[in-house]
N, C-alpha and C. Protein backbone atom coordinates (compact mmCIF):
# COMPACT_ATOMS: atom_id res chain seq x y z
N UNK A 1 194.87 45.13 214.18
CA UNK A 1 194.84 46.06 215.29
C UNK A 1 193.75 45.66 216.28
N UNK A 2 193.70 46.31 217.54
CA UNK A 2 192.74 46.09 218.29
C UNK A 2 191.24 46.26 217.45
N UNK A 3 190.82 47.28 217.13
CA UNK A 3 189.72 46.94 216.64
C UNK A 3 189.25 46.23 215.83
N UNK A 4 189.80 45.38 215.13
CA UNK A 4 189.67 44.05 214.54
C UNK A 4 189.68 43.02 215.72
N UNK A 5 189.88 43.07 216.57
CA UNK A 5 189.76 42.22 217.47
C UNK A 5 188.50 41.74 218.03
N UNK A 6 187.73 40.15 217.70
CA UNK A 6 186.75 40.12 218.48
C UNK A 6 187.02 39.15 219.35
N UNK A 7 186.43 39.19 220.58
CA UNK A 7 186.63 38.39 221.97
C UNK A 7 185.71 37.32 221.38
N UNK A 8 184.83 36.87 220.91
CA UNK A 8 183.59 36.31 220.97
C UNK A 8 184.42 35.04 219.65
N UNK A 9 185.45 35.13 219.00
CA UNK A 9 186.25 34.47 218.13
C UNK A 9 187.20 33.65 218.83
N UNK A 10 187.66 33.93 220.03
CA UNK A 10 188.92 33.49 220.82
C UNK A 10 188.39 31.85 220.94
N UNK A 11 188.28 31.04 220.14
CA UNK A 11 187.71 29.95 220.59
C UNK A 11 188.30 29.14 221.15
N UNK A 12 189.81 29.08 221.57
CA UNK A 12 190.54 28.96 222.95
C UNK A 12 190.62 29.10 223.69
N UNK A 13 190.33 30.27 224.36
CA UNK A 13 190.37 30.70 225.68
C UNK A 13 189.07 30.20 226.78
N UNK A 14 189.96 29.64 227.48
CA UNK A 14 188.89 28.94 229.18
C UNK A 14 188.31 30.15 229.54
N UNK A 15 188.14 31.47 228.77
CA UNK A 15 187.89 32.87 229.22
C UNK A 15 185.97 32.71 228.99
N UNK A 16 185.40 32.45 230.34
CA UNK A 16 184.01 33.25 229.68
C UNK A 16 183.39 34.54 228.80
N UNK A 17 182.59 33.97 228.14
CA UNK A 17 182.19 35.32 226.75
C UNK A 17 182.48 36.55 227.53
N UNK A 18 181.66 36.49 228.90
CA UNK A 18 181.18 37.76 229.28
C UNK A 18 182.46 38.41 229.17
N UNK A 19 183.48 37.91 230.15
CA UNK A 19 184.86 38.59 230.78
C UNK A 19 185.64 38.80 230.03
N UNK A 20 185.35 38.27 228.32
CA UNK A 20 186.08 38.40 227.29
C UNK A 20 185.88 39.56 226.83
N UNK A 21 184.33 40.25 226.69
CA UNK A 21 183.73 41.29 226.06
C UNK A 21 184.22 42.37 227.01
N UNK A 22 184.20 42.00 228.40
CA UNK A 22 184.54 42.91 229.30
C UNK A 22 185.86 43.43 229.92
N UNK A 23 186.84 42.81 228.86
CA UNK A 23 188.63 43.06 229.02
C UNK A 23 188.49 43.55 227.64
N UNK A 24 187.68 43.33 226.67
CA UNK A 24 188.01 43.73 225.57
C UNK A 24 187.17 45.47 225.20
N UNK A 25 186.38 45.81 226.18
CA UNK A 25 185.64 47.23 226.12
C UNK A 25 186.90 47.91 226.49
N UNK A 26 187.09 47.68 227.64
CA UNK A 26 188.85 48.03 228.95
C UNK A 26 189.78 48.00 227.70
N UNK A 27 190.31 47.46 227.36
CA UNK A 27 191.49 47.52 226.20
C UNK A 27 190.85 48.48 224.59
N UNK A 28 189.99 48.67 224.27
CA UNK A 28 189.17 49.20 223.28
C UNK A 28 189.21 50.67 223.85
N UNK A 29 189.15 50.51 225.11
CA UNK A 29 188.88 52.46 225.62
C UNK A 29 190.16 53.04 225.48
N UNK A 30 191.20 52.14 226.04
CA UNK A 30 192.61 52.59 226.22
C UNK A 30 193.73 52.20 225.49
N UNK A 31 193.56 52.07 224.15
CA UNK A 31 194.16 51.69 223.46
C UNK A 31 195.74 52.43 223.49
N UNK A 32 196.13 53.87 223.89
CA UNK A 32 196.81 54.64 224.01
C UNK A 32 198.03 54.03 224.62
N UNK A 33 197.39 53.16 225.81
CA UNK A 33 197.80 52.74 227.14
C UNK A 33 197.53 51.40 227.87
N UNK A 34 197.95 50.47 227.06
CA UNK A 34 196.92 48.93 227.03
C UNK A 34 197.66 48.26 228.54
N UNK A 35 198.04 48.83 229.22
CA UNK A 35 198.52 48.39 230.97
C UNK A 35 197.87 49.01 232.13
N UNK A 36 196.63 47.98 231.94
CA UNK A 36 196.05 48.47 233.25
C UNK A 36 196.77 48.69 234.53
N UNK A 37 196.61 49.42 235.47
CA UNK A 37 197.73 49.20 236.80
C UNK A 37 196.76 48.59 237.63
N UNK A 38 197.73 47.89 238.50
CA UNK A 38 197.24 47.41 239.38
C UNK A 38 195.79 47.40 239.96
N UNK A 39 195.58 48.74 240.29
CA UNK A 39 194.28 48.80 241.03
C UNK A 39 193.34 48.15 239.83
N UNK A 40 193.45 49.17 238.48
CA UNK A 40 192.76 48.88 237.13
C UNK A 40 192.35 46.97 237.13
N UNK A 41 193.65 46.24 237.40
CA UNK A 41 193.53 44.85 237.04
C UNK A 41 192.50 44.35 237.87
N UNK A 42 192.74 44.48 239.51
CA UNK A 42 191.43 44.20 240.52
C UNK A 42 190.35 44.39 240.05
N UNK A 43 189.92 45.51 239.62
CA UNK A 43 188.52 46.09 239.61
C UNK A 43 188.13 45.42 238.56
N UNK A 44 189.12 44.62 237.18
CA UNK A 44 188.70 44.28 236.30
C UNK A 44 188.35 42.61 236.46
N UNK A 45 189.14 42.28 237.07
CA UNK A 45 189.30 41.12 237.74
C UNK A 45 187.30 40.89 238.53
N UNK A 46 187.57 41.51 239.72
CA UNK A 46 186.16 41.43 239.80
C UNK A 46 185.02 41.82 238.96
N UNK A 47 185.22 42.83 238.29
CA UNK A 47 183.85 42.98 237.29
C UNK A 47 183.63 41.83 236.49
N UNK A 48 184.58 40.79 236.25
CA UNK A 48 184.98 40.03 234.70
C UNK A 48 184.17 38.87 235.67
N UNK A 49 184.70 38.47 237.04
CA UNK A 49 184.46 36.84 237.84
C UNK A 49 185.56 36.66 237.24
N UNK A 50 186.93 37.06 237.51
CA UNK A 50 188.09 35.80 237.40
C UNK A 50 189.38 36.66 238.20
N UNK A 51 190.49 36.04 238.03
CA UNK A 51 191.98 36.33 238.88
C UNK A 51 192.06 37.47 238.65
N UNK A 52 193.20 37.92 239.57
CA UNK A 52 193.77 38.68 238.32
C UNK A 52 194.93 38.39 237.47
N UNK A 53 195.40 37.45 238.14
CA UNK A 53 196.51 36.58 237.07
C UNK A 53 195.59 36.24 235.68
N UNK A 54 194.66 36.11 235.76
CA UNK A 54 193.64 35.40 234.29
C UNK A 54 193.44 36.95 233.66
N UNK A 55 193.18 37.99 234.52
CA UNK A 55 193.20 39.51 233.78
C UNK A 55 194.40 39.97 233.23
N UNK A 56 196.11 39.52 233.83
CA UNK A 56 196.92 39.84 233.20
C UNK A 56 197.48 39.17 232.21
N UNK A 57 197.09 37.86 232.11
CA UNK A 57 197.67 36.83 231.02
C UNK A 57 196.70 36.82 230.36
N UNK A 58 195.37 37.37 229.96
CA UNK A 58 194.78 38.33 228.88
C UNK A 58 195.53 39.08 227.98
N UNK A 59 195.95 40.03 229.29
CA UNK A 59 196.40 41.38 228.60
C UNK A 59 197.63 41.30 227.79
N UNK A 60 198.39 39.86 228.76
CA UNK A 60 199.67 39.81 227.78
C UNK A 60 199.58 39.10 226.59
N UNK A 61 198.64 38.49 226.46
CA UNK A 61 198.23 37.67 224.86
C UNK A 61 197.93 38.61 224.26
N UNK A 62 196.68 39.54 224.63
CA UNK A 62 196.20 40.47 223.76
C UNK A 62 197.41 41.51 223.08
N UNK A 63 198.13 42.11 224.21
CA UNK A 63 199.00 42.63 223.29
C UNK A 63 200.33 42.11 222.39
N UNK A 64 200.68 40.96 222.47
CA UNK A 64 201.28 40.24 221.97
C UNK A 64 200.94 39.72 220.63
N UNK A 65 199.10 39.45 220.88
CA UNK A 65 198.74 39.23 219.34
C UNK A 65 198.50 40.24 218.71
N UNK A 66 198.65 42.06 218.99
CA UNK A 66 198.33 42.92 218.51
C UNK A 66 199.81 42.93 217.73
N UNK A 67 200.95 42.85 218.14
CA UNK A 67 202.41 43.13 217.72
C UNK A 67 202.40 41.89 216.40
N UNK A 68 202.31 40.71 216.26
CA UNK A 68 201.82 39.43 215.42
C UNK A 68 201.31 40.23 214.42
N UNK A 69 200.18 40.81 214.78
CA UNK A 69 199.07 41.05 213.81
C UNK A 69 199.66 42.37 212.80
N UNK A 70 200.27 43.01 213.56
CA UNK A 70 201.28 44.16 212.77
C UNK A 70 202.27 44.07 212.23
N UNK A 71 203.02 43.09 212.70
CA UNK A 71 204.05 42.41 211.90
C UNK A 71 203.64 41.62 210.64
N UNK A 72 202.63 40.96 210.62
CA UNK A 72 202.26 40.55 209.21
C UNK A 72 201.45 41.18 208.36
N UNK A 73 200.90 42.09 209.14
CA UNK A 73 200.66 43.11 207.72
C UNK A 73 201.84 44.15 207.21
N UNK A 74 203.12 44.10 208.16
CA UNK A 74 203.90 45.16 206.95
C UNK A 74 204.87 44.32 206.46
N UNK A 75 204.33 42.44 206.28
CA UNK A 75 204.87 42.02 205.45
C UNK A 75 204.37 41.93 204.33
């Protein structure tokens, strides 16, 4: 699940630590609702220093590896 999730592990991602910790607070608050909108992506985008294409192809890994990660535990 998300909270097993640490950003600071991603040892793939061209993602700086910071902007990692700082999409991953954003996704940690809103777990309810893991699609930032639009405006949400900008503001995150600038807080982070990166796109927002790099804020949404985050978001779509992140939740993609959340669905992965649930699928093999109810195997």
């Amino acid at each position: 699940n998300f909270e097993d999730f640490d950003p600071a592990k991603e040892g793939n991602s061209a993602l700086p630590r910071s902007a990692l910790h700082c999409l991953h607070a954003w996704l940690s608050a809103n777990l309810n609702h893991p699609y930032p909108s639009p405006e949400v992506t900008r503001a995150l985008a600038r807080k982070c220093n990166l796109t927002e294409k790099q804020v949404n192809n985050w978001f779509t890994h992140a939740r993609a590896d959340r669905v992965h990660k649930l699928e093999d535990s109810a195997r």
